[in-house]
PDB file of N, CA and C in Angstrom:
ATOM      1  N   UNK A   1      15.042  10.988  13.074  1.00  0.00           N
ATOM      2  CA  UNK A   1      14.563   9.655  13.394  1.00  0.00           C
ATOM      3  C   UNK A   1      13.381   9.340  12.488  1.00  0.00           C
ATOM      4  N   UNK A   2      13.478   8.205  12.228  1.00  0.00           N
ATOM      5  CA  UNK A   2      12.105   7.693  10.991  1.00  0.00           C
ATOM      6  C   UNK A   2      11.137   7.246  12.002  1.00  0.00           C
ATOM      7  N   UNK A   3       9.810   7.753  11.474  1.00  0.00           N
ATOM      8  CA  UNK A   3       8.418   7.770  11.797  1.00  0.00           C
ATOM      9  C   UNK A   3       8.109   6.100  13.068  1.00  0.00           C
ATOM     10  N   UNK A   4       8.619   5.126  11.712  1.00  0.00           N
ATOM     11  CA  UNK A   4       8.399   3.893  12.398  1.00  0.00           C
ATOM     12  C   UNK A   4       9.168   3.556  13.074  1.00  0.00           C
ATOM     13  N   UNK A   5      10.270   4.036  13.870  1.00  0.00           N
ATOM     14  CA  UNK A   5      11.548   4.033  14.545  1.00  0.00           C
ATOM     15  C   UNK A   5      10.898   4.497  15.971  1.00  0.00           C
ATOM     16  N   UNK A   6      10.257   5.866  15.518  1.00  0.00           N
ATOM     17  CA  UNK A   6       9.361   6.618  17.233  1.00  0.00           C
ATOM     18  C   UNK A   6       8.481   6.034  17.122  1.00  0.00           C
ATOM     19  N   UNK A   7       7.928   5.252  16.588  1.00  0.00           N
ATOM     20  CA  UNK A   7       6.490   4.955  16.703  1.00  0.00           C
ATOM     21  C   UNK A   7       7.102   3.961  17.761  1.00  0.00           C
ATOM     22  N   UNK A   8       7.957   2.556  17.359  1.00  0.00           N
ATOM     23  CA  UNK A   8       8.782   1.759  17.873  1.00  0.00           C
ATOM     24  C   UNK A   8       8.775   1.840  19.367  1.00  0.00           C
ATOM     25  N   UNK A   9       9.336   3.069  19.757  1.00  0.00           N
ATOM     26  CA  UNK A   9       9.867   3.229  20.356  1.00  0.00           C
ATOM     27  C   UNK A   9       8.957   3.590  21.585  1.00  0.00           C
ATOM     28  N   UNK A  10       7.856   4.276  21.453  1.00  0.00           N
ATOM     29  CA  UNK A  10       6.809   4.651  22.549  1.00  0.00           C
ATOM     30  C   UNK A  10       6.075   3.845  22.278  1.00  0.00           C
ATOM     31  N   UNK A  11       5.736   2.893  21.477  1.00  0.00           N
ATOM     32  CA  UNK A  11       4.155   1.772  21.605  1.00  0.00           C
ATOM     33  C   UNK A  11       4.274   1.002  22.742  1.00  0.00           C
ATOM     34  N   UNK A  12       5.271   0.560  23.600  1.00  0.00           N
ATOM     35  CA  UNK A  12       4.673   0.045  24.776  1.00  0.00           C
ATOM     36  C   UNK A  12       4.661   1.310  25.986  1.00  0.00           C
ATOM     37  N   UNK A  13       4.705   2.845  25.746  1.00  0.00           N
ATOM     38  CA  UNK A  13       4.576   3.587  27.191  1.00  0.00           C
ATOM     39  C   UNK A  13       3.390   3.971  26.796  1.00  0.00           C
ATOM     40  N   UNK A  14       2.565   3.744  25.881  1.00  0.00           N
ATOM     41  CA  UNK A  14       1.055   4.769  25.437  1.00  0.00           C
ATOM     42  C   UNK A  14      -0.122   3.975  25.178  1.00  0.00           C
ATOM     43  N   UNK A  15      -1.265   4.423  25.501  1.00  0.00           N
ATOM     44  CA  UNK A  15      -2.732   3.523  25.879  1.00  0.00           C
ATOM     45  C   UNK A  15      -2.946   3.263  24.240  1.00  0.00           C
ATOM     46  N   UNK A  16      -3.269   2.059  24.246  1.00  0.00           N
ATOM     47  CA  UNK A  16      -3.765   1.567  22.501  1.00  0.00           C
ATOM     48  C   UNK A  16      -5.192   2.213  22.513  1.00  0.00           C
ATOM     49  N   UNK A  17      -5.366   2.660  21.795  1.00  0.00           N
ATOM     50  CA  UNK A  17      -6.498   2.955  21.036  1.00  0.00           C
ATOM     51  C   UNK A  17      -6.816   2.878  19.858  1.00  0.00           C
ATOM     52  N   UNK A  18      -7.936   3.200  19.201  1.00  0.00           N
ATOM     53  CA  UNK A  18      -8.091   3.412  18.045  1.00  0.00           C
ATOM     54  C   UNK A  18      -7.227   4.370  16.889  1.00  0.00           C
ATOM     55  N   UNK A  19      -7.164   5.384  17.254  1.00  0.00           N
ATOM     56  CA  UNK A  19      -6.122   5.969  16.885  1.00  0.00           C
ATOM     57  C   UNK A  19      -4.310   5.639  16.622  1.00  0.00           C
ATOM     58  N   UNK A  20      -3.977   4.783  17.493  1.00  0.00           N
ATOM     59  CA  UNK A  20      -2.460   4.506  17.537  1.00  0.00           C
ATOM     60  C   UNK A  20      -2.634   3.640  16.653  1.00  0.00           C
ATOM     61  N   UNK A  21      -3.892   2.023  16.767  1.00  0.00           N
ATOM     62  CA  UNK A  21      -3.688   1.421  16.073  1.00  0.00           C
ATOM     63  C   UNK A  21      -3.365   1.945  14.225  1.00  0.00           C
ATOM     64  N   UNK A  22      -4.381   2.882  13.837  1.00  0.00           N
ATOM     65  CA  UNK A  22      -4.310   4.065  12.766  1.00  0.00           C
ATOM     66  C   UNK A  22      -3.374   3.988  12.593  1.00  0.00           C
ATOM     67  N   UNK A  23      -2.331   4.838  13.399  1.00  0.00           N
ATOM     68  CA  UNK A  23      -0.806   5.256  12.878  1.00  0.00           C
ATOM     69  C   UNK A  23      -0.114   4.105  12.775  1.00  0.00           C
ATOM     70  N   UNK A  24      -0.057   3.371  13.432  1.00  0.00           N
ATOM     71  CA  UNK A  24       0.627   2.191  13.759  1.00  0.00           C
ATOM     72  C   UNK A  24       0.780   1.659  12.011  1.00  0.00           C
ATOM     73  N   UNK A  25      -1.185   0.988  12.058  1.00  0.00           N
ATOM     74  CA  UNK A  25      -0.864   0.620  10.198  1.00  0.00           C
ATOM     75  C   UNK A  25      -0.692   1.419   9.075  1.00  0.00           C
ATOM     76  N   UNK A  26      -0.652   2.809   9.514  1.00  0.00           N
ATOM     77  CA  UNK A  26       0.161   3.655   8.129  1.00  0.00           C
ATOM     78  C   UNK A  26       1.671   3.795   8.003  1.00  0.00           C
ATOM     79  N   UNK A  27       2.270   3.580   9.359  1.00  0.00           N
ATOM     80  CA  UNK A  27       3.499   3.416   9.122  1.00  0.00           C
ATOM     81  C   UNK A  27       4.204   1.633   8.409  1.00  0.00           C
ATOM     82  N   UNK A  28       3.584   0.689   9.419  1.00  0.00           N
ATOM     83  CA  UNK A  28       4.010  -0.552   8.509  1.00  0.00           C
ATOM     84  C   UNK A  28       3.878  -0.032   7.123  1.00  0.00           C
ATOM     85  N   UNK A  29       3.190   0.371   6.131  1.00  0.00           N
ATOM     86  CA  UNK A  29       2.418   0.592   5.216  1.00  0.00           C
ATOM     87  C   UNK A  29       3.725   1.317   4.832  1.00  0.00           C
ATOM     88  N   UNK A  30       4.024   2.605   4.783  1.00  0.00           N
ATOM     89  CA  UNK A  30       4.602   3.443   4.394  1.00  0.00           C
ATOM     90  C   UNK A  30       6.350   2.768   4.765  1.00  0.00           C
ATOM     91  N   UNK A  31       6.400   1.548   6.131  1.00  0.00           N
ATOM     92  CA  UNK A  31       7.647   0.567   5.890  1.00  0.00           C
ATOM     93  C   UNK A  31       7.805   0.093   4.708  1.00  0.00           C
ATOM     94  N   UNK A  32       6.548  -0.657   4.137  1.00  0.00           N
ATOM     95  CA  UNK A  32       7.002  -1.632   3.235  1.00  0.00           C
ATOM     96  C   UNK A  32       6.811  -0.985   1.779  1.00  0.00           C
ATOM     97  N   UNK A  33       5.964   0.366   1.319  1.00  0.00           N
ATOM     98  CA  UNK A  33       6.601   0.790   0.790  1.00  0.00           C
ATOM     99  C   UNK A  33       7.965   0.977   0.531  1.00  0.00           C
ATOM    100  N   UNK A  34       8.833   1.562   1.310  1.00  0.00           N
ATOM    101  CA  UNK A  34      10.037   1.870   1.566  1.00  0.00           C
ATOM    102  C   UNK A  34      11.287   0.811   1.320  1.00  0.00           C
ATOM    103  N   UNK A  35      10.581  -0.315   1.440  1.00  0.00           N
ATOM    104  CA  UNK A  35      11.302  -2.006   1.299  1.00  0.00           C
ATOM    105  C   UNK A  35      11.189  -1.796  -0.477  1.00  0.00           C
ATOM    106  N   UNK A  36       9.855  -1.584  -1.026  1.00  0.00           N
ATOM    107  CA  UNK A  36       9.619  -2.266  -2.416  1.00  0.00           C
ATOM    108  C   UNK A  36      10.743  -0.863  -2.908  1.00  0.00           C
ATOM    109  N   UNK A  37      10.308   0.249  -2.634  1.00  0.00           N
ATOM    110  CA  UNK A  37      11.214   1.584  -3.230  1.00  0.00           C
ATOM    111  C   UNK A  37      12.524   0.991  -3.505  1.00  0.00           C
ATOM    112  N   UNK A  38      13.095   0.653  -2.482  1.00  0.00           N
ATOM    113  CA  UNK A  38      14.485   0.155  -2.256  1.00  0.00           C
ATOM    114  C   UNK A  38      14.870  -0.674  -3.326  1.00  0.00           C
ATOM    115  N   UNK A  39      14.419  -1.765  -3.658  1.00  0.00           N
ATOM    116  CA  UNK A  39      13.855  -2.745  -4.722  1.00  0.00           C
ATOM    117  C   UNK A  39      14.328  -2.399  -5.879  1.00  0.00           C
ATOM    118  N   UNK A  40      13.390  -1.065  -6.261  1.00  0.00           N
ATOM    119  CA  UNK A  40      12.902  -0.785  -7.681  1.00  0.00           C
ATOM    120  C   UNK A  40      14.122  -0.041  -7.798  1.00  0.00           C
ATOM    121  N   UNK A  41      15.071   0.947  -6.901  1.00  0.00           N
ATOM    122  CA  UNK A  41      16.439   1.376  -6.896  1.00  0.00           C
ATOM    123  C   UNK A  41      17.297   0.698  -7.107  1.00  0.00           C
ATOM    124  N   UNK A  42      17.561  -0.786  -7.339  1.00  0.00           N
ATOM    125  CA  UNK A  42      18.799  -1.464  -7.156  1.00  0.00           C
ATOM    126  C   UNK A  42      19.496  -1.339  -8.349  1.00  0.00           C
ATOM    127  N   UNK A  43      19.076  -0.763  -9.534  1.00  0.00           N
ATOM    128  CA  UNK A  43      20.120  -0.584 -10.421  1.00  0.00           C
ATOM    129  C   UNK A  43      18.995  -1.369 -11.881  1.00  0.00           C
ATOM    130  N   UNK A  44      17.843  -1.409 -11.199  1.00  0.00           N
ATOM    131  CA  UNK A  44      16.624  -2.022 -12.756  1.00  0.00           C
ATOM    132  C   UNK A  44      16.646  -0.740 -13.757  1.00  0.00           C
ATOM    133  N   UNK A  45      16.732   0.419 -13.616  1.00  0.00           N
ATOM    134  CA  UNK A  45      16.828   0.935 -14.453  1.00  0.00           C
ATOM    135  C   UNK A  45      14.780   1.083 -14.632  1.00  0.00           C
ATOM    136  N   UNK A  46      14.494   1.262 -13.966  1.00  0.00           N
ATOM    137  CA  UNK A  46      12.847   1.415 -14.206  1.00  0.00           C
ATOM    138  C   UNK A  46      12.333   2.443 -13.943  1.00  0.00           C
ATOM    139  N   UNK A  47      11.458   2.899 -14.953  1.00  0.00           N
ATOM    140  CA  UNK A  47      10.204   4.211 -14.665  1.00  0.00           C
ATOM    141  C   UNK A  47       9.643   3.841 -14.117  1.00  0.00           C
ATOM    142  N   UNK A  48       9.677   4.389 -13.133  1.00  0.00           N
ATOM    143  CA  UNK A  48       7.829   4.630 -12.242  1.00  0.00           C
ATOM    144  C   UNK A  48       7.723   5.624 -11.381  1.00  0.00           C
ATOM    145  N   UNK A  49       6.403   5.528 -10.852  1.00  0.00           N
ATOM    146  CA  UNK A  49       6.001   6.752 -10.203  1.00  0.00           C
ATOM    147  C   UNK A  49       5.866   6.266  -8.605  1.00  0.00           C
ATOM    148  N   UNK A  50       6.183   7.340  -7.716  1.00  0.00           N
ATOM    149  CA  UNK A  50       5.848   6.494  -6.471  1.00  0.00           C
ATOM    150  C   UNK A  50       5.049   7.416  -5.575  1.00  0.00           C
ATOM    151  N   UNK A  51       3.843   6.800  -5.225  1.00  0.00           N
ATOM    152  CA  UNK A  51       2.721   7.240  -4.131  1.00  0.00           C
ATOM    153  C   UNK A  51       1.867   8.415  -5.002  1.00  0.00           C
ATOM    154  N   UNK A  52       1.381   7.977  -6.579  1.00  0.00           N
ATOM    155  CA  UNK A  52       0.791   8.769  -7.593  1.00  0.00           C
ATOM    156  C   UNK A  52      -0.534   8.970  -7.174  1.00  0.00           C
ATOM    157  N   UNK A  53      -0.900  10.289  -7.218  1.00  0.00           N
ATOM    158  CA  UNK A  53      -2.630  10.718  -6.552  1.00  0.00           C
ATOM    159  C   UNK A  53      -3.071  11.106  -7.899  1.00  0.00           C
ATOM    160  N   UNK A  54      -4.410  10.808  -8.490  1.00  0.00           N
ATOM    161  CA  UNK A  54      -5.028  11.122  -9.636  1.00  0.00           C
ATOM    162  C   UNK A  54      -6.031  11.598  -8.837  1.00  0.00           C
ATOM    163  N   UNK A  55      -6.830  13.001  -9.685  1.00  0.00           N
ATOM    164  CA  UNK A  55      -8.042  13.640  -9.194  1.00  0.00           C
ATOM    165  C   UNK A  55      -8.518  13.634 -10.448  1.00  0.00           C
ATOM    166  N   UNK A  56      -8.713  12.390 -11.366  1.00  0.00           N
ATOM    167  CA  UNK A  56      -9.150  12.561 -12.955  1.00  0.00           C
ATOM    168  C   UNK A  56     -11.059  12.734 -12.518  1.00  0.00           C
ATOM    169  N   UNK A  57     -11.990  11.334 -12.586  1.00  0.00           N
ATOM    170  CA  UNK A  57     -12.976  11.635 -12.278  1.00  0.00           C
ATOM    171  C   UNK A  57     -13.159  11.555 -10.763  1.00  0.00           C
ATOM    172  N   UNK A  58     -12.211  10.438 -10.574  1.00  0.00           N
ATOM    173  CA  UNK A  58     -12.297  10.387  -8.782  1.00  0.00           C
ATOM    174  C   UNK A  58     -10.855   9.935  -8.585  1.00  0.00           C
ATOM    175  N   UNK A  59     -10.941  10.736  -7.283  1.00  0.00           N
ATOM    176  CA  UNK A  59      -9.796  10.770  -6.402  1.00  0.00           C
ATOM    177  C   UNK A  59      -8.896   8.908  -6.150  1.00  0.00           C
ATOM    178  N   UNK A  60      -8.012   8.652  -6.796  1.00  0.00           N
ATOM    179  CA  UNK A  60      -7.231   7.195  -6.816  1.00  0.00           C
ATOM    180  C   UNK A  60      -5.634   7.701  -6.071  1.00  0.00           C
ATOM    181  N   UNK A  61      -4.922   6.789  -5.362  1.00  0.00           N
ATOM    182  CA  UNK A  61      -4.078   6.871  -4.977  1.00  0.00           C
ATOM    183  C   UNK A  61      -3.109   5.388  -5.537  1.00  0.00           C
ATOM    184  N   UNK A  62      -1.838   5.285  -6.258  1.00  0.00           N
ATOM    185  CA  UNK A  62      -1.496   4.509  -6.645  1.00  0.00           C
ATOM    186  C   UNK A  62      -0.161   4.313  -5.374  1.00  0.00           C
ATOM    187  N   UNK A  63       0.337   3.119  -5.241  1.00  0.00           N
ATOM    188  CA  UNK A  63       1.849   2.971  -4.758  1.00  0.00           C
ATOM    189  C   UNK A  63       2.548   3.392  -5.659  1.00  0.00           C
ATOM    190  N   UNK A  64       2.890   2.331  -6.969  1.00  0.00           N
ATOM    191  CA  UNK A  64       3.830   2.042  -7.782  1.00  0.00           C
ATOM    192  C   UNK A  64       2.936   1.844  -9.082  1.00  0.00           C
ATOM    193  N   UNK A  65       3.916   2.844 -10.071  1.00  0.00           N
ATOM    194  CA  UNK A  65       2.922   2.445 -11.671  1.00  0.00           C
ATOM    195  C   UNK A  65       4.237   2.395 -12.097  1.00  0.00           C
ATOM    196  N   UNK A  66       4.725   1.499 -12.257  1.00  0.00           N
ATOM    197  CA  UNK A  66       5.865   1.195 -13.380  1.00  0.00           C
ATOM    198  C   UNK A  66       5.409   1.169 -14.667  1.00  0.00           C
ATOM    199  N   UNK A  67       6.278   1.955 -15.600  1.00  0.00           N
ATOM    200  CA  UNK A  67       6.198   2.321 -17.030  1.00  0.00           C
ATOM    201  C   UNK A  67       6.918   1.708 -17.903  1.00  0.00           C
ATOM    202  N   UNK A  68       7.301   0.827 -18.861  1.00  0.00           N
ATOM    203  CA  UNK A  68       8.659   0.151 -19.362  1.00  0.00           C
ATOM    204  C   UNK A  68       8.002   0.403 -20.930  1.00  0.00           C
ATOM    205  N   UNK A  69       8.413   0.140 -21.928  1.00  0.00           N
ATOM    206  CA  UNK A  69       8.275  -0.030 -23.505  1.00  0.00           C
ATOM    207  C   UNK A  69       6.949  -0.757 -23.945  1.00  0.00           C
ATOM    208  N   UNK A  70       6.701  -1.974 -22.826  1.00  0.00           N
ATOM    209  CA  UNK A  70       5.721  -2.783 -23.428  1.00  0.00           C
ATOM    210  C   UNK A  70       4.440  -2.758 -22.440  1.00  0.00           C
ATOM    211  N   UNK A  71       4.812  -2.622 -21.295  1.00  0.00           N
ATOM    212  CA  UNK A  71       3.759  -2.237 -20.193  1.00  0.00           C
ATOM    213  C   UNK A  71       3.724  -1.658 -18.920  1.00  0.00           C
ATOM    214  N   UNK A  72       2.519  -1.083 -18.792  1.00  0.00           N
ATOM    215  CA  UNK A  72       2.472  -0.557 -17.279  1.00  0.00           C
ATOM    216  C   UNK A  72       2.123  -1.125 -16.206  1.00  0.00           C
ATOM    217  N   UNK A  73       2.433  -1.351 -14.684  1.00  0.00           N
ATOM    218  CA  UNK A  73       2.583  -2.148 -13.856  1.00  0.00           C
ATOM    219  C   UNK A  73       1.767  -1.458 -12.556  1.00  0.00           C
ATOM    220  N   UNK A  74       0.584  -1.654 -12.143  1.00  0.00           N
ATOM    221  CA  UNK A  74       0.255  -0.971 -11.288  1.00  0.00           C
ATOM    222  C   UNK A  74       1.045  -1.678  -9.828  1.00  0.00           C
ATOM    223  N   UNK A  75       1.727  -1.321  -9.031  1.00  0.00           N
ATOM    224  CA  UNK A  75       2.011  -2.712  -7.437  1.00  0.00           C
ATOM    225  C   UNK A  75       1.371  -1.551  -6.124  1.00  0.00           C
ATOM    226  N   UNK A  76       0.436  -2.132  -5.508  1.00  0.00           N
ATOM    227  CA  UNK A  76      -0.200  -2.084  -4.829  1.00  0.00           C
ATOM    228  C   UNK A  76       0.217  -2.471  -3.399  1.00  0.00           C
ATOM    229  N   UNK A  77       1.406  -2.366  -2.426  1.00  0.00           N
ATOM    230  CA  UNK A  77       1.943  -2.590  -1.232  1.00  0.00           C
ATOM    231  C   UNK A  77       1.060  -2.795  -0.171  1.00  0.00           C
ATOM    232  N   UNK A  78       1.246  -3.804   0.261  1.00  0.00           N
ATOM    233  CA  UNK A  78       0.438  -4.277   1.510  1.00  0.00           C
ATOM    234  C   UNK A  78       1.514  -4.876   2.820  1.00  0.00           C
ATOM    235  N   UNK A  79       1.542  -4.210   4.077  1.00  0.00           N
ATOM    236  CA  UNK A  79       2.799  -4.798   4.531  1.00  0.00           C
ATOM    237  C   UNK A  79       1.940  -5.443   6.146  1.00  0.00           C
ATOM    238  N   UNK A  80       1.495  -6.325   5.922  1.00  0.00           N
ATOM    239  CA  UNK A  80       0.889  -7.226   6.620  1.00  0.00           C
ATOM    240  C   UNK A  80       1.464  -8.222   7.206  1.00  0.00           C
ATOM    241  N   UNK A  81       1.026  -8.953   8.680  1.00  0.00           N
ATOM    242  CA  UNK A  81       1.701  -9.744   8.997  1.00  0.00           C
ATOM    243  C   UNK A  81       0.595 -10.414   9.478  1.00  0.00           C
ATOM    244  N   UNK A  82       1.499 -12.078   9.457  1.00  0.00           N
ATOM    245  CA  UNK A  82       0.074 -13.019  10.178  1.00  0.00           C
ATOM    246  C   UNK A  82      -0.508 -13.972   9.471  1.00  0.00           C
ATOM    247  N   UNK A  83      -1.288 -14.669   9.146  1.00  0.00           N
ATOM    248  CA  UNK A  83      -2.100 -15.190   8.490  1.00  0.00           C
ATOM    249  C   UNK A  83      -3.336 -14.629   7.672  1.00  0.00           C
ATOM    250  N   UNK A  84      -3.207 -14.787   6.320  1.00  0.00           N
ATOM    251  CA  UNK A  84      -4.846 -14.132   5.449  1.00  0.00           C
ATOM    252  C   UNK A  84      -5.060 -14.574   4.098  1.00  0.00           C
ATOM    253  N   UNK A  85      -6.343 -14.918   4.203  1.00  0.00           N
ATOM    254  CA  UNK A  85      -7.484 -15.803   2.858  1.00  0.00           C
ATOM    255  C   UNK A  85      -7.944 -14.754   2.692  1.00  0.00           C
ATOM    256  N   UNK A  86      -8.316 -15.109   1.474  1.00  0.00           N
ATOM    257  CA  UNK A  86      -9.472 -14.360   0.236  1.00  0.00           C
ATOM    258  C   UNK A  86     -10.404 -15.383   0.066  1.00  0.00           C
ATOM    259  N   UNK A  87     -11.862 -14.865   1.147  1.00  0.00           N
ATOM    260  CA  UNK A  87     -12.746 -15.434   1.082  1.00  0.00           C
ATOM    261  C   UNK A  87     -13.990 -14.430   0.461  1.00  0.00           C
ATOM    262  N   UNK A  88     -14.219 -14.898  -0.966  1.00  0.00           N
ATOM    263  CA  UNK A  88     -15.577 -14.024  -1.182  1.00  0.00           C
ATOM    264  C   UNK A  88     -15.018 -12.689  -1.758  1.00  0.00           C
ATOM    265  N   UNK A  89     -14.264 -13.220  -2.219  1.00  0.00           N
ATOM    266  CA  UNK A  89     -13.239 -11.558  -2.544  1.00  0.00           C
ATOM    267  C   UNK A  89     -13.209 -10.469  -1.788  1.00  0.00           C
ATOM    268  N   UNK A  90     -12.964 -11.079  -0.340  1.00  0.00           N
ATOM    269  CA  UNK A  90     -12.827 -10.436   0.464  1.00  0.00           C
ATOM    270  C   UNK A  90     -11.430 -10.639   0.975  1.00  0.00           C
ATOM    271  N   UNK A  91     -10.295  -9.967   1.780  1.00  0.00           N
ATOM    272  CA  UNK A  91      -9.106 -10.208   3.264  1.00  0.00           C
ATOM    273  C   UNK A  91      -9.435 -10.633   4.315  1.00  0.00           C
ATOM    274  N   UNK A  92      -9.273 -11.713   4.673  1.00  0.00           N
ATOM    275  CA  UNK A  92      -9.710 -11.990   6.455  1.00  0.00           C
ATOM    276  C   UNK A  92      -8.316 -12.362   6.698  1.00  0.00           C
ATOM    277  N   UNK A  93      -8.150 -11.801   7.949  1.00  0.00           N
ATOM    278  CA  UNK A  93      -6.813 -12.423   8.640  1.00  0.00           C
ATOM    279  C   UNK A  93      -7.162 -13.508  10.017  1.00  0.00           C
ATOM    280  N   UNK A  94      -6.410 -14.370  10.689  1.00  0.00           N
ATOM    281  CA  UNK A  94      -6.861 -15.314  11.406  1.00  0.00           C
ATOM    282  C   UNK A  94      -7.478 -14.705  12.598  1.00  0.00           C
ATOM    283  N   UNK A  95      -8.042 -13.679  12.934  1.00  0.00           N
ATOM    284  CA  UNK A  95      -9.077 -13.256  13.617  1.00  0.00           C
ATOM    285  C   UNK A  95     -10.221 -12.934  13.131  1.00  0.00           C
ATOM    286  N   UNK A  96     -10.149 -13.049  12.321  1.00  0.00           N
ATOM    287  CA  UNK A  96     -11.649 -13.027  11.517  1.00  0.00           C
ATOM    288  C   UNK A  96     -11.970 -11.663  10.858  1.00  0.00           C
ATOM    289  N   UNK A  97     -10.804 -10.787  11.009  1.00  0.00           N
ATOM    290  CA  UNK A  97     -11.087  -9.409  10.547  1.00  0.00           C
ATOM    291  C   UNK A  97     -11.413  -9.212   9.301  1.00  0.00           C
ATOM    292  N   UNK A  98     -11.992  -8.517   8.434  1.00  0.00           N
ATOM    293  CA  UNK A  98     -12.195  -8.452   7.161  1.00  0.00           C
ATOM    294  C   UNK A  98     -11.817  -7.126   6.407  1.00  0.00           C
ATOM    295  N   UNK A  99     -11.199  -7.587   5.334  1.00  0.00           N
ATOM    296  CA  UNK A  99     -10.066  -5.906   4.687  1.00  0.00           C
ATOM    297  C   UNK A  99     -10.653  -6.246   3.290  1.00  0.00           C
ATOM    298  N   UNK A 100     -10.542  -4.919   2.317  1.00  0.00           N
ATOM    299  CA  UNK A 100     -10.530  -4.820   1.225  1.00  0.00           C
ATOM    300  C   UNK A 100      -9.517  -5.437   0.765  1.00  0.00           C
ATOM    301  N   UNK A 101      -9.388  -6.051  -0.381  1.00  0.00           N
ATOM    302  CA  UNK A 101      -8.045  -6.609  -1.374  1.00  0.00           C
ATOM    303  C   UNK A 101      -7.128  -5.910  -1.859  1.00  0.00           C
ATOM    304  N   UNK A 102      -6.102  -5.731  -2.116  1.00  0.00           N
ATOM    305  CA  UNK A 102      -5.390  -5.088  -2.697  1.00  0.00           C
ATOM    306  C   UNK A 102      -5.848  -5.502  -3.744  1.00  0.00           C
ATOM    307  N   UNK A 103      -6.426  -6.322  -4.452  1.00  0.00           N
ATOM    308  CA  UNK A 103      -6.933  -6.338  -6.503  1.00  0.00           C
ATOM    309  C   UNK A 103      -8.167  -5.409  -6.355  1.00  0.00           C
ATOM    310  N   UNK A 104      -8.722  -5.481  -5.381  1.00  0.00           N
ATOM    311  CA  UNK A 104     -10.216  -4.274  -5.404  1.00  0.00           C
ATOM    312  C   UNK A 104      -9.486  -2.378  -5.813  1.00  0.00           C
ATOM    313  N   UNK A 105      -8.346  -2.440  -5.180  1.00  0.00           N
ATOM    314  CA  UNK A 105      -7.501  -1.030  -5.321  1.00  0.00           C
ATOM    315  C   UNK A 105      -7.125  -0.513  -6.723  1.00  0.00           C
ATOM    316  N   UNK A 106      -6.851  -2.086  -6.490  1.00  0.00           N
ATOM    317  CA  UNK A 106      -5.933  -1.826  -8.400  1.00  0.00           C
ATOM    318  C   UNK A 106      -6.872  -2.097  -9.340  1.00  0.00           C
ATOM    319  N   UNK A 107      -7.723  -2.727  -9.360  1.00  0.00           N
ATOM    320  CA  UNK A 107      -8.917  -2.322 -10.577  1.00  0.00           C
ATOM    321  C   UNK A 107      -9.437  -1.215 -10.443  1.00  0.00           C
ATOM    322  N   UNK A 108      -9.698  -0.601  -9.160  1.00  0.00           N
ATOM    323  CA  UNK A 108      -9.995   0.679  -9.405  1.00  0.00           C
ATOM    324  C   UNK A 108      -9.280   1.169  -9.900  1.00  0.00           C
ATOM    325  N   UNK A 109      -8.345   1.485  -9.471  1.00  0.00           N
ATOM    326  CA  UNK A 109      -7.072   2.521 -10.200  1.00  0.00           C
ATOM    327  C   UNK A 109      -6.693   2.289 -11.810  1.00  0.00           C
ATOM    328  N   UNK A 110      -7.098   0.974 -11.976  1.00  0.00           N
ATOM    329  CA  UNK A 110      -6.823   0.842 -13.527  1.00  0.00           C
ATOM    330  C   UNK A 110      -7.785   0.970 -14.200  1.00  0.00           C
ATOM    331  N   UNK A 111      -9.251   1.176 -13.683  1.00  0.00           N
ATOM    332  CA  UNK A 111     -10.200   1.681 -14.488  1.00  0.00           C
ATOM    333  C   UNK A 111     -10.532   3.311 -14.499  1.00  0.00           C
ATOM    334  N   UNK A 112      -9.606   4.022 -13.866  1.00  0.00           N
ATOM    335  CA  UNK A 112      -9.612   5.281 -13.451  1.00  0.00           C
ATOM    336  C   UNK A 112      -8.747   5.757 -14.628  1.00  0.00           C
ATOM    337  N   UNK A 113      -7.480   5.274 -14.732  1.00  0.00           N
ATOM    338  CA  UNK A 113      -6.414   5.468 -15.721  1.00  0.00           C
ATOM    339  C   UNK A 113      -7.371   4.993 -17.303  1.00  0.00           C
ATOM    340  N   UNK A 114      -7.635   4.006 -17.446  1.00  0.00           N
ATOM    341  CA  UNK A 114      -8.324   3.322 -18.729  1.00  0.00           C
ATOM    342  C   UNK A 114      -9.236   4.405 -18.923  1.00  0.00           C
ATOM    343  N   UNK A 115      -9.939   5.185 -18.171  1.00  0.00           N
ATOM    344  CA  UNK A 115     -11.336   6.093 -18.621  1.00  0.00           C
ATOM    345  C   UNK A 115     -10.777   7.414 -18.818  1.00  0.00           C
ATOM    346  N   UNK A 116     -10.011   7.433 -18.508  1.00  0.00           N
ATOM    347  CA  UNK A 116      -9.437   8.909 -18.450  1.00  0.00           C
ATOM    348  C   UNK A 116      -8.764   9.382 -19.605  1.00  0.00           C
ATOM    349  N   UNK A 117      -8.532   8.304 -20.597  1.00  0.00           N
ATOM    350  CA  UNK A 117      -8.285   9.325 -22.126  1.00  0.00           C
ATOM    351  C   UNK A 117      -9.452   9.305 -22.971  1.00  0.00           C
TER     352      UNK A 117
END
């Protein structure tokens, strides 16, 4: 059985907490990975790497670095639902919550790769 299938499946017999919420958004996360994977399989014929960890000067975690002849593609998966602005170069979703960007990830990660030769 897949992760987000049991998760599914017991989130209404178990007390929310902090913790479930946790698992809860690593599995969407690791869903919609799984959506874009699917994607990049359909027959594109594409290099890439999937869920790449660099320990060059600091520790980066990539989704997707697609490789082709002319360029490299960092994609950064976010599997979110709901409403959300980029205010201040910041994520808020319509509760007012506030998240890092997925472009804050990927400049890191592409200045990690860029320094590293």
């Amino acid at each position: 059985m897949e992760p987000i299938t049991y998760f599914q499946a017991i989130d209404n017999r178990i007390e929310e907490h902090e913790t479930t919420k946790e698992i809860y958004t690593q599995l969407k996360g690791e869903e919609g990975e799984r959506i874009v994977k699917s994607i990049l399989d359909q027959g594109l014929k594409l290099n890439y790497e999937y869920n790449l960890r660099l320990d060059i000067k600091n520790k980066v975690q990539i989704d997707f670095l697609v490789v082709d002849d002319e360029k490299i593609i960092n994609l950064e998966i976010k599997h979110y639902h709901g409403d959300y602005y980029i205010v201040d170069n910041q994520m808020k979703n319509s509760y007012g919550n506030i998240f890092p960007t997925p472009f804050q990830q990927m400049r890191r990660a592409e200045y990690e790769l860029q320094t590293s030769y």
